[in-house]
Protein backbone atom coordinates (compact mmCIF):
# COMPACT_ATOMS: atom_id res chain seq x y z
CA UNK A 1 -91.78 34.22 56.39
CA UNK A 2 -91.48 30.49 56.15
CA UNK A 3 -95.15 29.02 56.52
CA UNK A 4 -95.38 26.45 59.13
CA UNK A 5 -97.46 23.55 59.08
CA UNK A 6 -99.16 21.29 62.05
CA UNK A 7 -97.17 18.64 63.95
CA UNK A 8 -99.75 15.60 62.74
CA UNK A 9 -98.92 16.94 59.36
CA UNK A 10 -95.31 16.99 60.17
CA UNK A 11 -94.54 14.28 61.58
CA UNK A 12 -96.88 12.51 58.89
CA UNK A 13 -94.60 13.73 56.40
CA UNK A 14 -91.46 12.64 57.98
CA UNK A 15 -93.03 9.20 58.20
CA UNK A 16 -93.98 8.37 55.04
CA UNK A 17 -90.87 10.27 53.58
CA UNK A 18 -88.55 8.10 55.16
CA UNK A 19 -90.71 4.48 54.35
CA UNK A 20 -90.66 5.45 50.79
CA UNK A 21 -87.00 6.52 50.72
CA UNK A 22 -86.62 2.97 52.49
CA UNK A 23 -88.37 1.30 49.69
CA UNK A 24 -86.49 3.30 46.92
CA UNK A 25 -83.44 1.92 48.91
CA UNK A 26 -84.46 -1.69 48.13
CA UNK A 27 -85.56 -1.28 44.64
CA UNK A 28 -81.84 0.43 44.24
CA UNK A 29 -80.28 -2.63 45.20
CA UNK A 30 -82.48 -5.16 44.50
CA UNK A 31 -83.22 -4.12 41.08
CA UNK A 32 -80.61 -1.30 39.53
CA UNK A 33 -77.64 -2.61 41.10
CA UNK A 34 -78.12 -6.20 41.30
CA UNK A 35 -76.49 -6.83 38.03
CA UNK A 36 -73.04 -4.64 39.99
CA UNK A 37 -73.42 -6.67 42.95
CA UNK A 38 -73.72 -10.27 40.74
CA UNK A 39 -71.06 -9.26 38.74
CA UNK A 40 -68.76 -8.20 41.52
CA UNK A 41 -69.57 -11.89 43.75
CA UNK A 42 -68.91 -13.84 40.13
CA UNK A 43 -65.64 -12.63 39.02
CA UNK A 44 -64.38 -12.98 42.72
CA UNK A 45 -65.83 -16.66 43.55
CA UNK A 46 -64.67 -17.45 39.49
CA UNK A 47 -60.95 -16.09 40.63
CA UNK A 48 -61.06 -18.17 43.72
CA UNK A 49 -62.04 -21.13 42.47
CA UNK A 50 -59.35 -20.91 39.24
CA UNK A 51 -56.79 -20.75 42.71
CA UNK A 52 -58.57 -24.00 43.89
CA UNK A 53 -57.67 -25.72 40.54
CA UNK A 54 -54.85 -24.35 40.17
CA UNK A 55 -53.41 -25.46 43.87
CA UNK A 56 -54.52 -29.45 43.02
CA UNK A 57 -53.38 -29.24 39.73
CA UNK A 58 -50.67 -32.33 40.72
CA UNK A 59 -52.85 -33.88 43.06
CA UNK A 60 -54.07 -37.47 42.75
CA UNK A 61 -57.34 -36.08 43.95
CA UNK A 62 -57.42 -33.56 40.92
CA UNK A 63 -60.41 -35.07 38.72
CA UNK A 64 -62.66 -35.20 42.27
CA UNK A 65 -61.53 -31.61 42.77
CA UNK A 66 -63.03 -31.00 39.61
CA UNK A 67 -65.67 -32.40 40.37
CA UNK A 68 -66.76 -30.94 43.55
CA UNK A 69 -66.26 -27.98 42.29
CA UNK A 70 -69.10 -28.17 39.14
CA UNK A 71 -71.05 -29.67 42.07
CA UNK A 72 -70.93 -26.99 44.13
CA UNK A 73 -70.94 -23.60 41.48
CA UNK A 74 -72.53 -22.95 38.37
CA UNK A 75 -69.43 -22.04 36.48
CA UNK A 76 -68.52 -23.86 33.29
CA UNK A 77 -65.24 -25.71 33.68
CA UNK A 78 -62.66 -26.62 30.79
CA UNK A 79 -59.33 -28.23 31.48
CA UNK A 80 -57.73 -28.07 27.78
CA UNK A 81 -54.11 -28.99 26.91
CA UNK A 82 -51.94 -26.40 24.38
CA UNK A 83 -53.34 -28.40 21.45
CA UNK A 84 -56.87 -27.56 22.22
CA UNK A 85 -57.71 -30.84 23.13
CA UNK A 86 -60.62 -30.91 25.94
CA UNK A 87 -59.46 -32.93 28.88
CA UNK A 88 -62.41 -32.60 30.93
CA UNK A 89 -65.62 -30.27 30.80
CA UNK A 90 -69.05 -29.89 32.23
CA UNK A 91 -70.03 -27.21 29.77
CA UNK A 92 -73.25 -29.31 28.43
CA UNK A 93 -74.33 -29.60 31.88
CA UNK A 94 -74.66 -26.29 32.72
CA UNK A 95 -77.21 -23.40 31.86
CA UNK A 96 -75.81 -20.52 29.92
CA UNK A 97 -72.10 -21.74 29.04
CA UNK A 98 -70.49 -20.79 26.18
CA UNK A 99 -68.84 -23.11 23.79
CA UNK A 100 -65.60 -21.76 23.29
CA UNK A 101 -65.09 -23.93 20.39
CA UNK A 102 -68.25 -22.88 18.76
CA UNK A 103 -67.12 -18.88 19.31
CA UNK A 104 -64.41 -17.72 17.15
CA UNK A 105 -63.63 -14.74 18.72
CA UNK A 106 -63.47 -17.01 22.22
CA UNK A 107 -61.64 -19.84 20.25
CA UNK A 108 -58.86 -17.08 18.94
CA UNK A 109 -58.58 -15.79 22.43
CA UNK A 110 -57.90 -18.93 23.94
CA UNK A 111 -55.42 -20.01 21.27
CA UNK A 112 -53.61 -16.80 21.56
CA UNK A 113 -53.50 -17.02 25.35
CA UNK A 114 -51.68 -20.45 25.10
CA UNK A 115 -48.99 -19.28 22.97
CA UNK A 116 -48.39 -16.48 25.26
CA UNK A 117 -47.36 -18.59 27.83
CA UNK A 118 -49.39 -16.18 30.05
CA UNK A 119 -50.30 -17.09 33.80
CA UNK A 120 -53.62 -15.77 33.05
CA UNK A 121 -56.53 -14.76 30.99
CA UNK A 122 -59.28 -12.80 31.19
CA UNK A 123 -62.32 -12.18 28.84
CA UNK A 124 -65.66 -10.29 29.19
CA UNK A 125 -68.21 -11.03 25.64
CA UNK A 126 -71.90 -11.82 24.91
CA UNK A 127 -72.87 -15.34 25.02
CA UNK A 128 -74.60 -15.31 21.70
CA UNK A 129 -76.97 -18.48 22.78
CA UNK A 130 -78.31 -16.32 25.32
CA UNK A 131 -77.74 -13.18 24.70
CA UNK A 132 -76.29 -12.59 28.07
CA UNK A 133 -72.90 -10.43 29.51
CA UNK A 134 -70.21 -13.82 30.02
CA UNK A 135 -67.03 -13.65 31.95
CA UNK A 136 -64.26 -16.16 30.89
CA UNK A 137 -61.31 -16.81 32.73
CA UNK A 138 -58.55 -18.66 32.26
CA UNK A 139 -55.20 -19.95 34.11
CA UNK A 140 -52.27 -22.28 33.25
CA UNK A 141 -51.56 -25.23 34.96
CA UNK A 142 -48.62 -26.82 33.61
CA UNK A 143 -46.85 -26.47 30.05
CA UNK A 144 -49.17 -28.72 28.57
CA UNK A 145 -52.35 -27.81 30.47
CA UNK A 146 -54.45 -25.25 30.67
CA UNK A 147 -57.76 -24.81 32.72
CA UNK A 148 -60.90 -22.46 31.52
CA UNK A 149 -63.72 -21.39 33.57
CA UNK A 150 -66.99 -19.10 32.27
CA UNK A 151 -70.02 -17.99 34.20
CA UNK A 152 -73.07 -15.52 33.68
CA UNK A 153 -72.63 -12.07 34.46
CA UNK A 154 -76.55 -12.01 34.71
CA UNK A 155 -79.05 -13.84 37.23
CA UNK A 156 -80.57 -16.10 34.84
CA UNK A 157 -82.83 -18.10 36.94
CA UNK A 158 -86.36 -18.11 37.28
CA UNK A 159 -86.42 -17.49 40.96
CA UNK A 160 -84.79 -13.80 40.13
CA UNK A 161 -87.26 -12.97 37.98
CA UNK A 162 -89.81 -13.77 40.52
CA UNK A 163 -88.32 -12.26 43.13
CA UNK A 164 -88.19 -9.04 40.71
CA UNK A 165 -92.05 -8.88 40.36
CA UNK A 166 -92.97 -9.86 43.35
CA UNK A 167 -90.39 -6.83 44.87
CA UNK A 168 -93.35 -4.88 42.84
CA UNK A 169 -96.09 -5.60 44.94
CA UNK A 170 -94.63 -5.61 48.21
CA UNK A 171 -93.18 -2.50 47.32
CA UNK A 172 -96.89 -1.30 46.76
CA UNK A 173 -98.24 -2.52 50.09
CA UNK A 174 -95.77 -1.66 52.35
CA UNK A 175 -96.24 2.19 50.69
CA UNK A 176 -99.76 1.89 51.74
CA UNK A 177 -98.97 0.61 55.49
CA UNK A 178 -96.27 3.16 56.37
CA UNK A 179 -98.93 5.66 54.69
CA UNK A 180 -101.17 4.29 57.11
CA UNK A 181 -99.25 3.32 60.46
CA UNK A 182 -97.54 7.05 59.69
CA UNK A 183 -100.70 8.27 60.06
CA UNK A 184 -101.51 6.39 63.31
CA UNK A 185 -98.28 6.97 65.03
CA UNK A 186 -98.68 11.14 63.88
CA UNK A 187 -101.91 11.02 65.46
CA UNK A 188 -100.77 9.29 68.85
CA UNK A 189 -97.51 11.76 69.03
CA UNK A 190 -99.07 14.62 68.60
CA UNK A 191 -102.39 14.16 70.25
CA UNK A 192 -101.20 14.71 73.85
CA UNK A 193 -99.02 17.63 72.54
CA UNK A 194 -102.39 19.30 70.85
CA UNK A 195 -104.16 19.16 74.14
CA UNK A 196 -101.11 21.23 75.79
CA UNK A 197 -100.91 23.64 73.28
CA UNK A 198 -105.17 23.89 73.87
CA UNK A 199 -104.56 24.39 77.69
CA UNK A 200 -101.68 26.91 77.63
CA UNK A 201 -103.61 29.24 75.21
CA UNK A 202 -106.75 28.99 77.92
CA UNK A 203 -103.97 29.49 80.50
CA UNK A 204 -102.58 32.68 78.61
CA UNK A 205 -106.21 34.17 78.69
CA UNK A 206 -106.91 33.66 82.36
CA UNK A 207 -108.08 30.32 83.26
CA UNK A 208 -106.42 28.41 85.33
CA UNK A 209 -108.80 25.25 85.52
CA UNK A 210 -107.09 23.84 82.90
CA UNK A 211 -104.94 20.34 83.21
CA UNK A 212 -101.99 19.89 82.17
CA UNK A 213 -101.76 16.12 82.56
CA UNK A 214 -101.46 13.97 79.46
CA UNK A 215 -101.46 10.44 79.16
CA UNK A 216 -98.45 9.53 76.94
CA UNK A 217 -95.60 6.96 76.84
CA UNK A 218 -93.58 9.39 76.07
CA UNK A 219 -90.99 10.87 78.90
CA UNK A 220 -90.65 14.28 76.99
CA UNK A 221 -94.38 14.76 76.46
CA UNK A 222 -94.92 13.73 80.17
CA UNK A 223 -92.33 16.09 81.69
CA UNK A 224 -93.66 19.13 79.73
CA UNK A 225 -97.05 18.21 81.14
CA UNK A 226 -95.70 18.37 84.29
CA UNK A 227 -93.40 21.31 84.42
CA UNK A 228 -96.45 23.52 82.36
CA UNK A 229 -98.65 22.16 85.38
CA UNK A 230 -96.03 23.84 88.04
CA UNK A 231 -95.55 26.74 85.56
CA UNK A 232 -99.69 26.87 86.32
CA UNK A 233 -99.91 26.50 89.89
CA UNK A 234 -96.95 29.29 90.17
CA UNK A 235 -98.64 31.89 88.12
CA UNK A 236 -101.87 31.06 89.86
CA UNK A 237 -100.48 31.45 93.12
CA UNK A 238 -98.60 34.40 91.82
CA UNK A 239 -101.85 36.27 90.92
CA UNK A 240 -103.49 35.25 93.94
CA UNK A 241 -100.73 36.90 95.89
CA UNK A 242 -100.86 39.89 93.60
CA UNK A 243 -104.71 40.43 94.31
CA UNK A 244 -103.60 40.00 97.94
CA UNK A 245 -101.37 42.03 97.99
CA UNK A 246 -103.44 45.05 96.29
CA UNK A 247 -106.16 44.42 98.74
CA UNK A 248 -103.71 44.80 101.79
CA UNK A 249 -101.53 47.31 100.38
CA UNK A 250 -104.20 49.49 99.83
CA UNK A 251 -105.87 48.51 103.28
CA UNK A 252 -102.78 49.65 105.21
CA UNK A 253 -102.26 52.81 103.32
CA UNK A 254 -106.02 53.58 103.29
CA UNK A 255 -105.91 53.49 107.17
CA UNK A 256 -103.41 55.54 108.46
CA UNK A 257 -104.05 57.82 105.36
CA UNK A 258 -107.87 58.00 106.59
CA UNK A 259 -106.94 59.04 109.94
CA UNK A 260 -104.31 61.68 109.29
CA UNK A 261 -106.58 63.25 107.07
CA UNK A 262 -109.33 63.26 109.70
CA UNK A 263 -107.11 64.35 112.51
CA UNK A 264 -105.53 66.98 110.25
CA UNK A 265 -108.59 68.52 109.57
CA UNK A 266 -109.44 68.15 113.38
CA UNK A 267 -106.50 70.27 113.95
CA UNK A 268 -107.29 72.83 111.37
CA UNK A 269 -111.18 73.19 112.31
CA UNK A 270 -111.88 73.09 115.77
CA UNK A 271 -108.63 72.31 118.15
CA UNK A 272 -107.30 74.85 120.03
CA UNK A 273 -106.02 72.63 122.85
CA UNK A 274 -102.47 72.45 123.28
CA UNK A 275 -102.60 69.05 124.83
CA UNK A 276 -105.31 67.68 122.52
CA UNK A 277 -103.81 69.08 119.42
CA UNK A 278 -100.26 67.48 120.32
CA UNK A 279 -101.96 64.02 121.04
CA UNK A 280 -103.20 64.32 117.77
CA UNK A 281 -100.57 65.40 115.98
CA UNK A 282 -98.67 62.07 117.98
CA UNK A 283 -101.29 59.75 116.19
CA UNK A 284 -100.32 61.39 112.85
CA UNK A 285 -96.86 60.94 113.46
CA UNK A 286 -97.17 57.33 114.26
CA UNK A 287 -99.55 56.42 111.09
CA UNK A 288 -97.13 58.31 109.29
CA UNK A 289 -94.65 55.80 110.78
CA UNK A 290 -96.47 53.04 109.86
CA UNK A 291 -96.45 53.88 106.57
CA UNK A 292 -92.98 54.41 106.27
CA UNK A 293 -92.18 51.01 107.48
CA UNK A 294 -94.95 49.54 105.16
CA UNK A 295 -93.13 51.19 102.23
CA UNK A 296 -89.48 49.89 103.73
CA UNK A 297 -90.87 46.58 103.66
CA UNK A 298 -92.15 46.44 100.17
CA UNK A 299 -88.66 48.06 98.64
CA UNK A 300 -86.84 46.04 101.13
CA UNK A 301 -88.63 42.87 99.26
CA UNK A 302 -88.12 44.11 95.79
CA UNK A 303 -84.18 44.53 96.00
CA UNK A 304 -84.34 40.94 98.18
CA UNK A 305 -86.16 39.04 95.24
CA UNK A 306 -84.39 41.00 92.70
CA UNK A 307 -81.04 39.99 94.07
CA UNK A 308 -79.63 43.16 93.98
CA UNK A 309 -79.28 43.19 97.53
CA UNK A 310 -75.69 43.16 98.91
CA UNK A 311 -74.64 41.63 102.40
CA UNK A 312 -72.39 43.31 104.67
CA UNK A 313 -70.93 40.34 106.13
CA UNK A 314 -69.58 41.05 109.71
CA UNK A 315 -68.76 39.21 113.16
CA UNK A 316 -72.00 39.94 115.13
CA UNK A 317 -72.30 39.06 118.98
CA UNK A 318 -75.78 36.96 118.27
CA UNK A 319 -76.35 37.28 122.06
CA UNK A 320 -76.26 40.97 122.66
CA UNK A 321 -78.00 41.21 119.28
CA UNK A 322 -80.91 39.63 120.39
CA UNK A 323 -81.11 41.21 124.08
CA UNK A 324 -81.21 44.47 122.24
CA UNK A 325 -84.15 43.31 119.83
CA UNK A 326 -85.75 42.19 122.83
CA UNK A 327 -85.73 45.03 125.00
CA UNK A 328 -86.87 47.15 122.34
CA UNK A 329 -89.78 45.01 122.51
CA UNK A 330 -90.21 45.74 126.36
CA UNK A 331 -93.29 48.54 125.81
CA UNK A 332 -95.21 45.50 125.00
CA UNK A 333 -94.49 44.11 127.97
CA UNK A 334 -96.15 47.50 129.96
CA UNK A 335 -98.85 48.35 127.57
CA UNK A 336 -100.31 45.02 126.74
CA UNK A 337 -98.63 42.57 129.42
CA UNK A 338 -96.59 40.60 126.94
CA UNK A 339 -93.84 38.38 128.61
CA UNK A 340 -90.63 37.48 126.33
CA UNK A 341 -88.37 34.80 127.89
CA UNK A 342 -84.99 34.61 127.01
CA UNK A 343 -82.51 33.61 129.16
CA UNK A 344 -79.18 32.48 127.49
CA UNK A 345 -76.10 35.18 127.94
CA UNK A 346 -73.18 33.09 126.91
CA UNK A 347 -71.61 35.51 124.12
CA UNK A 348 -71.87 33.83 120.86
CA UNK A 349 -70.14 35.48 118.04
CA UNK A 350 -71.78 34.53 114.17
CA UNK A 351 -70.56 35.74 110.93
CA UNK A 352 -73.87 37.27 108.74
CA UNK A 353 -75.13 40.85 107.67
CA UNK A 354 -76.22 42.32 111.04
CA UNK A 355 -78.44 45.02 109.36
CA UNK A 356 -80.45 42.47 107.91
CA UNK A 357 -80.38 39.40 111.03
CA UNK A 358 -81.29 42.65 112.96
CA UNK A 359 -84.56 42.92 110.48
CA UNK A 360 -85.10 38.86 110.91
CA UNK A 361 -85.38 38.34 114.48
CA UNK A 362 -87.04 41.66 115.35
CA UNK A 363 -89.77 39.84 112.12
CA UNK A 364 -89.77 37.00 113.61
CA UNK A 365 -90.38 38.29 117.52
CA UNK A 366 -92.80 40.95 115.94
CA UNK A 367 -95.15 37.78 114.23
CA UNK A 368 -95.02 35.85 117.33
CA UNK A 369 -96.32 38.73 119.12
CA UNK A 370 -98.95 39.08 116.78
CA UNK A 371 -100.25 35.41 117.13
CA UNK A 372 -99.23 33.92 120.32
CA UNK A 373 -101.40 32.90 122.71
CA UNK A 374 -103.97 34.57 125.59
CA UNK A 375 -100.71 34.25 127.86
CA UNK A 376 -98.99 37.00 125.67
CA UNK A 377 -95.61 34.92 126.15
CA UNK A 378 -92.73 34.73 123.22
CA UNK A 379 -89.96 32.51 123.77
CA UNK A 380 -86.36 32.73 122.48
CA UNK A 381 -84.02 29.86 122.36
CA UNK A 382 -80.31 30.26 121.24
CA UNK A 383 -79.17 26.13 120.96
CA UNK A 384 -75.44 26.53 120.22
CA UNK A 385 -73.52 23.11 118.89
CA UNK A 386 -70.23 22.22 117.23
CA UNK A 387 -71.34 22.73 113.83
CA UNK A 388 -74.06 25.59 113.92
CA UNK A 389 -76.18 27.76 115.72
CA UNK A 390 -79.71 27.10 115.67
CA UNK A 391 -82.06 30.18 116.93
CA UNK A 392 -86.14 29.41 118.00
CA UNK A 393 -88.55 32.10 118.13
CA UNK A 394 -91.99 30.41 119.85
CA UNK A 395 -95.48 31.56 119.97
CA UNK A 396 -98.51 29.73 122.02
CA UNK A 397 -101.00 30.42 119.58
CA UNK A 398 -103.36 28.65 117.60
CA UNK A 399 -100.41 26.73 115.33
CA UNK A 400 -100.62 26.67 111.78
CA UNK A 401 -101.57 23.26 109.57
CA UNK A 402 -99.21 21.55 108.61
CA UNK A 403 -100.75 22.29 104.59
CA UNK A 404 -100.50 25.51 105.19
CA UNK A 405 -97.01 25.82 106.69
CA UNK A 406 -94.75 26.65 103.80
CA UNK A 407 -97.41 29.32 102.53
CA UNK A 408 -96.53 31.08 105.63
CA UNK A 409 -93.77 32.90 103.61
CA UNK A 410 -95.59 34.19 100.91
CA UNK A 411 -96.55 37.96 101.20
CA UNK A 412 -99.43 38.87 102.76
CA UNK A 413 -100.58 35.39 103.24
CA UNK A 414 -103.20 34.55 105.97
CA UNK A 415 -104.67 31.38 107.11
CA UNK A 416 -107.93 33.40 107.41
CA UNK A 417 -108.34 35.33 104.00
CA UNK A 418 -110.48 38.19 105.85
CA UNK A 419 -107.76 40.56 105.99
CA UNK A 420 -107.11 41.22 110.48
CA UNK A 421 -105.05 44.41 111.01
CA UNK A 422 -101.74 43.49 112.95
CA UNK A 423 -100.39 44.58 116.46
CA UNK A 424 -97.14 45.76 114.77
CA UNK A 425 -95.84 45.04 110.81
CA UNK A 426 -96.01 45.87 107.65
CA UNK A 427 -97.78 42.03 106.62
CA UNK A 428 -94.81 41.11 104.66
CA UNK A 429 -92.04 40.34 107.16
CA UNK A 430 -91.92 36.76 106.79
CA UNK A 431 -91.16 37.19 103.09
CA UNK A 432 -88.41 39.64 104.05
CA UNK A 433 -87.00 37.05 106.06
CA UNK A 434 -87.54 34.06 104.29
CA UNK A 435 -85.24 35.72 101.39
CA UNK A 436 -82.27 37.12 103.99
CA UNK A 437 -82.52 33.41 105.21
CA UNK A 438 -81.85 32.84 101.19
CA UNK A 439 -79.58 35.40 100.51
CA UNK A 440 -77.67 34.12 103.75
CA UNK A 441 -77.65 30.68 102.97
CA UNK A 442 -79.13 29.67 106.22
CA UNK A 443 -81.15 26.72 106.95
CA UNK A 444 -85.27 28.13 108.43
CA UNK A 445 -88.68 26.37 108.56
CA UNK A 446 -91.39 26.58 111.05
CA UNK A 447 -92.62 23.54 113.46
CA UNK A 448 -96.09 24.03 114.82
CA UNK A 449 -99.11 22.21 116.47
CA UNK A 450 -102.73 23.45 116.55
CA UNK A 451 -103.71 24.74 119.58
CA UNK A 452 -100.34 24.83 121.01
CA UNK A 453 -98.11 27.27 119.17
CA UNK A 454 -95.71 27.62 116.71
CA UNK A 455 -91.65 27.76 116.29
CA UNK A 456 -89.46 29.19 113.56
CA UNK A 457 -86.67 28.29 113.54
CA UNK A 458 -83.23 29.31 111.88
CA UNK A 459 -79.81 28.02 111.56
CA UNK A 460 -76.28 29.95 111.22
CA UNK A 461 -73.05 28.00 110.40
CA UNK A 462 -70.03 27.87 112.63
CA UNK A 463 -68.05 28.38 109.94
C-alpha cells in the first residue's frame, strides 16, 4: 500500500517543489540558454538592419543612415567597394569587432563573396582578439559596393556578468523564503482542516460536543465545517430519536403485554364468570389491538422512509372521505364528550392515494384529540380555491412553540420528554404523515399559539 503522508507535509512539499522548479526555470533561461536567445535576437536585428542599408543604398541621406545606425546598435559596419577598398567603417569604435582585413580566413571569404556576384553572405567564426563566437554578414549594394556588418554572438558586457552572479544569490534567498512562506502558508491551510479531522474522530466515538466551526478564508474549508456541523446535529438528533424511540417502543409494548398477561392468568386461575371472563378477554383483545396498530405504524414508517412505498393514485371524494373519518370518531363523542365540527358538504373530488389520505386525516384528527383543549372540540376546515385544496385540522390546546414546531414530526417526539400515554395512537403518526405529505408532494405545516391551540394544515393540488 502506498504510504501516505500529512497534509502540512504535503502541501509543504508541493510548495517548495514548485518555487525551486520556478527558480531552475530562471537559471534555464537566464543562464543555459541565454547564449540561444542572444544569438537568435543578433542574427535577426543584424538581417534587419543589412535591409535598412540596403533600402538607402541611393539615398542622399545614405552616410546619416549609416550613421544612425552605429549609433543606435553595436554591430560593426563596413561599406567596401569590389576592390576591397573601405568606404566607411566604425569597426575601431566598437567592442569586439573583427578586422576582416587582419583575418585571412574572413579576408578570403569576403573576396570570394564579391566575385560571386552573390546577393548575400553569411559567416559564423571565432573572433581571435576575443576569443568569442562572431557572426558576419554581408549584402551587395550596387556592382561596385558592397556593405559588411559583424556582431558578438556572446553578451560581452560587464553588466551580464553581473547580472549572472548576482542571479546566484537571489536564487539562494528566494529558496530560503518559499522554504519558509511554504511552510507558513502549509501551516495556515491545513490548520483548520486538522481541527476537523480532530472533531470528526471525537464525533465517530460518541461525542457530540464537538464544533465544527473553523475560522478560515477559505470557502471549501468553511463549507465542510458547516455541512460536518449539520452532518452532527442530524446524527445527534438521530440518536436522540433512536433512544426515544426504544424507550416508547418498549413502553407501549410493555403495557398492553403486562396486562394480557395478568388478565390471562386471571382467566386461567380464578374466573369462572361468564360475564367477567368475557370483559376480560375484551381488554385483551383491545391491547392486542393496540399493539397491532403500534406495529402497523412502525412498518408503515419503514417502507415510507425507505421509499419503497407505492401510491395508488385515485379520484377520491375528499368530502365523504372525511365525514367517514369523522364519524368513526363519534364514540369519542359518547364516551368522553368530544365535539368535532365540520360542516362543509360540497363534494370535492382530489386526485391522491386514498389508503394513505385515509391514514393522514384520521392521524391528524386522532392527535388533535389527544391535545386539544378542556372543551374536547376538533375542528375541520375544507377551504377549496382555484388552484388547490387546503384542509385544517384544529385543536384548542396548549399550542406548541414556535422552536419546537417542526420537531413535531419527528417520531415519538414530545414537548414534555416524560413519556404521557395517549388517548388513541401508536406515537408515531405525525411521522407517518409528514412522509405521505412527501411521498404526495403536498404542501403541510402546523400554525399554533400557546394557550390557544394548534392547526395543521395540508394542501392538495387541483391539478
Amino acid at each position: 500500500m502506498k504510504k501516505s503522508k500529512s497534509l502540512i507535509l504535503k502541501i509543504f512539499l508541493y510548495l517548495s517543489i514548485f518555487s525551486i522548479l520556478i527558480i531552475l526555470l530562471i537559471w534555464v533561461f537566464q543562464i543555459f540558454l541565454l547564449n540561444n536567445y542572444y544569438e537568435y535576437y543578433k542574427t535577426r536585428e543584424l538581417s534587419n538592419t543589412l535591409n535598412i542599408i540596403k533600402n538607402n543604398y541611393s539615398k542622399d541621406t545614405f552616410l546619416k543612415t549609416l550613421e544612425n545606425v552605429a549609433y543606435n546598435t553595436d554591430f560593426c559596419i563596413e561599406i567596401t567597394t569590389n576592390n576591397n577598398e573601405t568606404v566607411y567603417s566604425n569597426i575601431q569604435n566598437n567592442k569586439g569587432c573583427i578586422n576582416s582585413n587582419e583575418n585571412t580566413r574572413v579576408l578570403k571569404r569576403k573576396l570570394d563573396f564579391m566575385s560571386s556576384q552573390k546577393e548575400y553572405f553569411k559567416l559564423k567564426i571565432v573572433n581571435p582578439t576575443f576569443d568569442n563566437m562572431t557572426l558576419l554578414y554581408g549584402i551587395k549594394l550596387s556592382d561596385t559596393d558592397y556593405a559588411f556588418l559583424n556582431t558578438s554572438l556572446e553578451p560581452l558586457s560587464t553588466t551580464v556578468i553581473i547580472l549572472k552572479n548576482q542571479l546566484i544569490s537571489v536564487s539562494f534567498i528566494i529558496l530560503i523564503l518559499a522554504i519558509v512562506i511554504a511552510y507558513f502558508i502549509s501551516k495556515s491551510l491545513s490548520k483548520p482542516i486538522t481541527k476537523l479531522k480532530k472533531s470528526a474522530k471525537a464525533l465517530s466515538d460518541g461525542n457530540y460536543n464537538v464544533d465544527f466551526n473553523v475560522e478560515s478564508d477559505i470557502e471549501e474549508i468553511k463549507d465542510l465545517g458547516v455541512s460536518l456541523e449539520y452532518a452532527k446535529n442530524v446524527m445527534k438528533k438521530t440518536d436522540e430519536l433512536r433512544r426515544d424511540l426504544l424507550s416508547n417502543v418498549s413502553h407501549d409494548l410493555k403495557t398492553p403485554l403486562t396486562m394480557i398477561k395478568a388478565y390471562a392468568e386471571l382467566e386461567r386461575d380464578f374466573n369462572s364468570n361468564k360475564e367477567k371472563r368475557e370483559n376480560n378477554m375484551n381488554i385483551v383483545i383491545e391491547e392486542v389491538d393496540r399493539l397491532n396498530l403500534l406495529v402497523n405504524d412502525i412498518l408503515n414508517l419503514s417502507k415510507l422512509e425507505s421509499n419503497i412505498e407505492e401510491l395508488n393514485i385515485e379520484e377520491i371524494d375528499l368530502t365523504k372521505l372525511i365525514n367517514t373519518i369523522v364519524n368513526r370518531f363519534k364514540i369519542f363523542s359518547y364516551t368522553k364528550n368530544y365535539e368535532f365540527i365540520f360542516d362543509f358538504q360540497e363534494e370535492l373530488i382530489v386526485k391522491a392515494d386514498k389508503q394513505k389520505l385515509e391514514q393522514v386525516i384520521y392521524n391528524l384528527i386522532g392527535n388533535a384529540i389527544n391535545y386539544t383543549g378542556k372543551d374536547n372540540k376538533v375542528y375541520i376546515k375544507v377551504i377549496p380555491d382555484k388552484k388547490k385544496i387546503r384542509v385544517e385540522i384544529t385543536d384548542t390546546g396548549k399550542g406548541i412553540k414556535e422552536t419546537e414546531i417542526d420537531k413535531v414530526w419527528d417520531k415519538y417526539y414530545k414537548s414534555e420528554k416524560k413519556y404521557k400515554r395517549n388517548t388513541i395512537g401508536s406515537g408515531i403518526g405525525l411521522s407517518i404523515v409528514k412522509n405521505i405529505f412527501i411521498l404526495h408532494g403536498f404542501k403541510y405545516g402546523i400554525n399554533s399559539k400557546i394557550n390557544k391551540g394548534s392547526t395543521f394544515w395540508f394542501e392538495i393540488p387541483k391539478k
